[in-house]
Protein backbone atom coordinates (compact mmCIF):
# COMPACT_ATOMS: atom_id res chain seq x y z
CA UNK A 1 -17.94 -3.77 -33.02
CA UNK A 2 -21.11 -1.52 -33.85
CA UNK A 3 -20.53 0.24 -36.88
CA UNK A 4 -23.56 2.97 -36.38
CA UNK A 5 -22.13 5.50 -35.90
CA UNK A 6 -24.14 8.83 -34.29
CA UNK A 7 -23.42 12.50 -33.06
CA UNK A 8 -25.13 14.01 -29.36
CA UNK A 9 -25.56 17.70 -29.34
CA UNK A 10 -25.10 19.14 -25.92
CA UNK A 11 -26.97 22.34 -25.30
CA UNK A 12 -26.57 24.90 -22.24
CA UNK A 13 -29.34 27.07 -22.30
CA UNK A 14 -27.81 29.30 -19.58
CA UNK A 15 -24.53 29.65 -21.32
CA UNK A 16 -22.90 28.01 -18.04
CA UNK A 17 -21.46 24.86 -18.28
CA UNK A 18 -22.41 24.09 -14.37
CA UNK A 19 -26.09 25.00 -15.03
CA UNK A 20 -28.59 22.13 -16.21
CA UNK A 21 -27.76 21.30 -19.89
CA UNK A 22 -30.10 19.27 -22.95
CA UNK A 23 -28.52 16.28 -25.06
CA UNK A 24 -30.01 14.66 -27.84
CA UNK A 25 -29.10 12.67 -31.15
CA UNK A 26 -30.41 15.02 -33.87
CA UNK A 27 -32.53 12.70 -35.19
CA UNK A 28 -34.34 11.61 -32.49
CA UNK A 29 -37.01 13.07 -30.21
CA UNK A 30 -35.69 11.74 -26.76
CA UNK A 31 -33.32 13.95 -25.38
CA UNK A 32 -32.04 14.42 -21.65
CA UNK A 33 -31.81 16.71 -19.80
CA UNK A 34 -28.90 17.15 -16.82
CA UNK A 35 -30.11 18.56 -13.80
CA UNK A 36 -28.31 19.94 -10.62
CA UNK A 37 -29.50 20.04 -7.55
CA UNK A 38 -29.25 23.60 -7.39
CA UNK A 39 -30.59 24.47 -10.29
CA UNK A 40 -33.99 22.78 -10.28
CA UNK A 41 -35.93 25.83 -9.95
CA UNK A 42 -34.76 27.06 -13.06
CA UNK A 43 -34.99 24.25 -15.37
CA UNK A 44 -38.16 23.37 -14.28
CA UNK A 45 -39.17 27.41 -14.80
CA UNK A 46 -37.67 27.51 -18.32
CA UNK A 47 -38.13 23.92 -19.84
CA UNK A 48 -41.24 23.16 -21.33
CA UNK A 49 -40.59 19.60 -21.50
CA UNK A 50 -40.25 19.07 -18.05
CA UNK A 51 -43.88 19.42 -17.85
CA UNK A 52 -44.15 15.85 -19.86
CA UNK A 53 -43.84 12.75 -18.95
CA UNK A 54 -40.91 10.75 -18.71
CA UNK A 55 -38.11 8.78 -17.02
CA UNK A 56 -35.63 10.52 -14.25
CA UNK A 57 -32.53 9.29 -12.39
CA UNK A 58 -31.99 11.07 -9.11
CA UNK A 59 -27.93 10.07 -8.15
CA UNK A 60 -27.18 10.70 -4.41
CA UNK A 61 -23.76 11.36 -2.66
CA UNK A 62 -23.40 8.45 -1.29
CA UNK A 63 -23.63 6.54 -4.75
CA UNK A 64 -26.94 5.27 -4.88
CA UNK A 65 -29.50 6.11 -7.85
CA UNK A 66 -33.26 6.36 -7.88
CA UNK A 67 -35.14 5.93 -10.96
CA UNK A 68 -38.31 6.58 -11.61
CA UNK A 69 -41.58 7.82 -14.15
CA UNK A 70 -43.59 10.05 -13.89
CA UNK A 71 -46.67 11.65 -16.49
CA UNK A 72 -45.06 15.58 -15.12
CA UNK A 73 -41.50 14.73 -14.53
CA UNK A 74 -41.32 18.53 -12.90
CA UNK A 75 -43.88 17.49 -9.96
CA UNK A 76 -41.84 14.60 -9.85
CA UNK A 77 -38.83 15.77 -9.14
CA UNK A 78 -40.25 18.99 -6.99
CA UNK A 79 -41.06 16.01 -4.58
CA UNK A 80 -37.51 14.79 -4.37
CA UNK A 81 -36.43 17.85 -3.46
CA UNK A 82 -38.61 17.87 -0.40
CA UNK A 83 -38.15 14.21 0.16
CA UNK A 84 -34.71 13.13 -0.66
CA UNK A 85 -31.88 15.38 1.02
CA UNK A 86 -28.86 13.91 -0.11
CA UNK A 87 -29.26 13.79 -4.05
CA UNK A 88 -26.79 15.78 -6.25
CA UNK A 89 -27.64 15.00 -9.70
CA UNK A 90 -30.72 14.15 -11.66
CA UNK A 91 -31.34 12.85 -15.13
CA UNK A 92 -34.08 13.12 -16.82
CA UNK A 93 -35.10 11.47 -20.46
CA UNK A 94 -38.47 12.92 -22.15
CA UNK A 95 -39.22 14.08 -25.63
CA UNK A 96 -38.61 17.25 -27.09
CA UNK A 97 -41.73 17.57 -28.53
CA UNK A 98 -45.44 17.85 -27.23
CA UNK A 99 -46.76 16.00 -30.03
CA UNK A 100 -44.48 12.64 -29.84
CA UNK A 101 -44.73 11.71 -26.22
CA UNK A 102 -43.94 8.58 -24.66
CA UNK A 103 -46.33 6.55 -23.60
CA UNK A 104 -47.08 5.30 -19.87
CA UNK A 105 -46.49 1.69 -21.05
CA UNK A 106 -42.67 3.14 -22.76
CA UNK A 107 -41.58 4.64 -19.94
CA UNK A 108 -42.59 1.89 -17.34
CA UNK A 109 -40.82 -0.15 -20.06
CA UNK A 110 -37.93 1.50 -19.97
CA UNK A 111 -38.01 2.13 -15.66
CA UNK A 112 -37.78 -1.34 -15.80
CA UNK A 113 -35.24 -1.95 -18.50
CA UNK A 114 -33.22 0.82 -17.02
CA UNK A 115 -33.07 -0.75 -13.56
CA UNK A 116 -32.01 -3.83 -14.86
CA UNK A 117 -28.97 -2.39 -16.44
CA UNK A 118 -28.23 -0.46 -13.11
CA UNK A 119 -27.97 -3.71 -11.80
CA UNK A 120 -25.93 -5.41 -14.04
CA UNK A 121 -23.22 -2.35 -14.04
CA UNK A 122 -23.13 -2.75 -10.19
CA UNK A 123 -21.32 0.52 -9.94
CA UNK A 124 -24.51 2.45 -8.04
CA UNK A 125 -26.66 1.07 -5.00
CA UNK A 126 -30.90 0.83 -5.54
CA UNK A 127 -32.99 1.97 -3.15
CA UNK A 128 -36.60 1.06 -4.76
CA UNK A 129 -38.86 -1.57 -5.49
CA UNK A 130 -38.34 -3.47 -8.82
CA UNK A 131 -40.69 -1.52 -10.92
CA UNK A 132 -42.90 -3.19 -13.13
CA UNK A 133 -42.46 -4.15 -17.39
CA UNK A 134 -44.78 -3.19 -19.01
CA UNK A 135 -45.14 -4.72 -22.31
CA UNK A 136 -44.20 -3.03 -25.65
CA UNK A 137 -44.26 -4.46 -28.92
CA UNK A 138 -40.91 -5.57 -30.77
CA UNK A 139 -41.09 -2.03 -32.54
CA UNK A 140 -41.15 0.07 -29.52
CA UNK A 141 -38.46 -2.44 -27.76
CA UNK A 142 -36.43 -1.69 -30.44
């Protein structure tokens, strides 16, 4: 049993609890940010952050997941919505800060780390190439 125990804050910026909504631990800097489908115009028009880089999962109807990183998760994801029709959902994890970003080799650590666990959880399909580790030192791993 982990005894560590934390809090997540849930924010909805809108004030509607169908709209996008922000999640972090208090303490941290990494936060996520839920994204409908619908309303991907509008997150992207009033979150900074979205304009950083970071890691996204795009979840389809039909159960499958995409995950990828990107260095402007907003272009990113403007291209899903052109290219992938039958997503619902995505996720997206970047800082909350412009001053602590991730770095390329994080976030291509954590792509990778990520679709590993996707696998192991077999409960959505992958649709993507196995995406490369990059290395990270013990510190950053941890």
């Amino acid at each position: 049993m982990n005894n560590n125990p934390f809090t997540i804050q849930t924010y909805f910026p809108t004030g509607d609890t169908r709209s996008y909504r922000i999640s972090q631990v208090p303490t941290r800097t990494i936060q996520s940010i839920y994204i409908p489908r619908e309303e991907l115009e509008k997150a992207i028009k009033e979150r900074d952050e979205l304009q950083y880089n970071g890691l996204s999962f795009v979840f389809a109807e039909d159960a499958t997941v995409y995950i990828g990183e990107s260095e402007n998760v907003a272009s990113r994801l403007k291209n899903h919505a052109v290219r992938k029709e039958n997503w619902e959902i995505a996720v997206v994890f970047t800082t909350n800060s412009a001053t602590n970003q991730l770095t390329k080799a994080d976030i291509k650590y954590l792509e990778n780390h990520s679709y590993q666990k996707v696998l192991e959880a077999k409960r959505y399909a992958l649709k993507q190439n196995v995406p490369t580790k990059s290395f990270v030192n013990e510190a950053r791993e941890a």
